[in-house]
C-alpha atoms as a PDB file:
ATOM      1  CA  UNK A   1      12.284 -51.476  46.607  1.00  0.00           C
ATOM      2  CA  UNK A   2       8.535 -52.311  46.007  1.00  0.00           C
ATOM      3  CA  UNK A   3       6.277 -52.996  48.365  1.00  0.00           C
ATOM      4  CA  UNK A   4       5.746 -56.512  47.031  1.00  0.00           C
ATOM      5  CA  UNK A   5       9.540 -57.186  47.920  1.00  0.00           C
ATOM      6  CA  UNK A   6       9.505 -55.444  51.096  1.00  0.00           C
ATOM      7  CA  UNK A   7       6.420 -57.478  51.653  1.00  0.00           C
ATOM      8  CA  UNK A   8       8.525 -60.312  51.029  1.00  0.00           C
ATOM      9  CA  UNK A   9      11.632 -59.667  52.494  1.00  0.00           C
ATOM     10  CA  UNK A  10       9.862 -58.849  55.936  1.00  0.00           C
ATOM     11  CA  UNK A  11       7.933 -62.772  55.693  1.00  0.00           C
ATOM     12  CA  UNK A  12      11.113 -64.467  54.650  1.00  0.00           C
ATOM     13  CA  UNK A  13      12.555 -63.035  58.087  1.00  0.00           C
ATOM     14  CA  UNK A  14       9.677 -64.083  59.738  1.00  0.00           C
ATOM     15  CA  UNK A  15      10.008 -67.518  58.440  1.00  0.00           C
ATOM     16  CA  UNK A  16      14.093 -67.759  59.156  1.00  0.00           C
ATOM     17  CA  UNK A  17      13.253 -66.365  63.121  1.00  0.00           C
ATOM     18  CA  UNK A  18      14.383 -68.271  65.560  1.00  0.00           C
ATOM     19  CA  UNK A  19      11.601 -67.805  68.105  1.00  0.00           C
ATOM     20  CA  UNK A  20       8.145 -67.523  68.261  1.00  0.00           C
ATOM     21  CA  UNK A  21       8.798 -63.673  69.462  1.00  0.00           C
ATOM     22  CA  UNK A  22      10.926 -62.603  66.512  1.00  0.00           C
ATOM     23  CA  UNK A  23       8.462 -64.297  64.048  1.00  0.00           C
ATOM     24  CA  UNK A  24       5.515 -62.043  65.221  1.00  0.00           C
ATOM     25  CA  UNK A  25       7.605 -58.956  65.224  1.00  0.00           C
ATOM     26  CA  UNK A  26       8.529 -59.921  61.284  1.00  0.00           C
ATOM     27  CA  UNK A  27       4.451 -60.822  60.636  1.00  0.00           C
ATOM     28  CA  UNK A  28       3.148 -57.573  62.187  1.00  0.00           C
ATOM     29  CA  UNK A  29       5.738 -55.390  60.374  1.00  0.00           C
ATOM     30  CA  UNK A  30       4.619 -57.056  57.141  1.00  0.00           C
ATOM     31  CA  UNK A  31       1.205 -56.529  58.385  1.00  0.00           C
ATOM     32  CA  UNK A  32       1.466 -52.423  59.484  1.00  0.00           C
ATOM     33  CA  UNK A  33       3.062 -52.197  55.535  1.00  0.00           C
ATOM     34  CA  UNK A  34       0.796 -53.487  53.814  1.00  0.00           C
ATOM     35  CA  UNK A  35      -2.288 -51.461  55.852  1.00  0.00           C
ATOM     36  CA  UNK A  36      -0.084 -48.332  55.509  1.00  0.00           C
ATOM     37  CA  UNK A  37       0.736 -48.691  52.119  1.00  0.00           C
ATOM     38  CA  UNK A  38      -2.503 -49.940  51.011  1.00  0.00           C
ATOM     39  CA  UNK A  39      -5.069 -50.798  52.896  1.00  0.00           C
ATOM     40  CA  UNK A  40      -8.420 -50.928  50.961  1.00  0.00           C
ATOM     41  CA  UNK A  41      -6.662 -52.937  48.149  1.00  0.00           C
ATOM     42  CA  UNK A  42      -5.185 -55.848  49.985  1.00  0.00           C
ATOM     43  CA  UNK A  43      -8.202 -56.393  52.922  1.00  0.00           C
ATOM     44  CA  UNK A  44      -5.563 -56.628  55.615  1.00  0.00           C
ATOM     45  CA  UNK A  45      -6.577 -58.288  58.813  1.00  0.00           C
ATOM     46  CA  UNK A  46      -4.115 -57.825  61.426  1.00  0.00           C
ATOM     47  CA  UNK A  47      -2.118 -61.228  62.457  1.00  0.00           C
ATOM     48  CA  UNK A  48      -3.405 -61.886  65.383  1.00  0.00           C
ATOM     49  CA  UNK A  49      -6.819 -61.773  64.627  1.00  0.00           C
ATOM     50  CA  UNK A  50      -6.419 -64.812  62.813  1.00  0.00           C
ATOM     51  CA  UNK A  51      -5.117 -66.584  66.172  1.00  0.00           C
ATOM     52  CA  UNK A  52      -7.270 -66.429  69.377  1.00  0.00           C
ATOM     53  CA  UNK A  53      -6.084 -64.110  72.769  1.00  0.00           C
ATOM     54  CA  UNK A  54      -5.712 -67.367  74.834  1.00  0.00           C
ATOM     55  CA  UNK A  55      -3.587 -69.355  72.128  1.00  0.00           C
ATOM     56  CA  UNK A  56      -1.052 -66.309  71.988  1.00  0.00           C
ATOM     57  CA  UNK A  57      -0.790 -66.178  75.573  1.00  0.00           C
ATOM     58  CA  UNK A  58      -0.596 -70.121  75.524  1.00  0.00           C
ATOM     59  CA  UNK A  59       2.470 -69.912  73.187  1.00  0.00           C
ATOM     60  CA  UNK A  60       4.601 -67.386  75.095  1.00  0.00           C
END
């Protein structure tokens, strides 16, 4: 499987979640694969640097 469809598969879950909890644990999977596959080519930022500390905590 490449990682494109890994990459993929792991966001389609994350889409189909049913919670806000499951969702995250699909994004930051497809996150830690792409940085540990590679890195330097994709300029991963992790998830929740995207979203502030207070607005995660808001939405759990």
């Amino acid at each position: 499987m490449s990682l494109t469809s890994r990459y993929r598969a792991l966001i389609d879950q994350a889409n189909q979640a049913k919670d806000r909890q499951t969702c995250f644990y699909y994004l930051k999977q497809a996150e830690k694969l792409l940085q540990t596959q590679s890195p330097d080519q994709y300029g991963i930022q992790p998830v929740a640097s995207m979203v502030s500390r207070s607005r995660i905590q808001q939405a759990a």
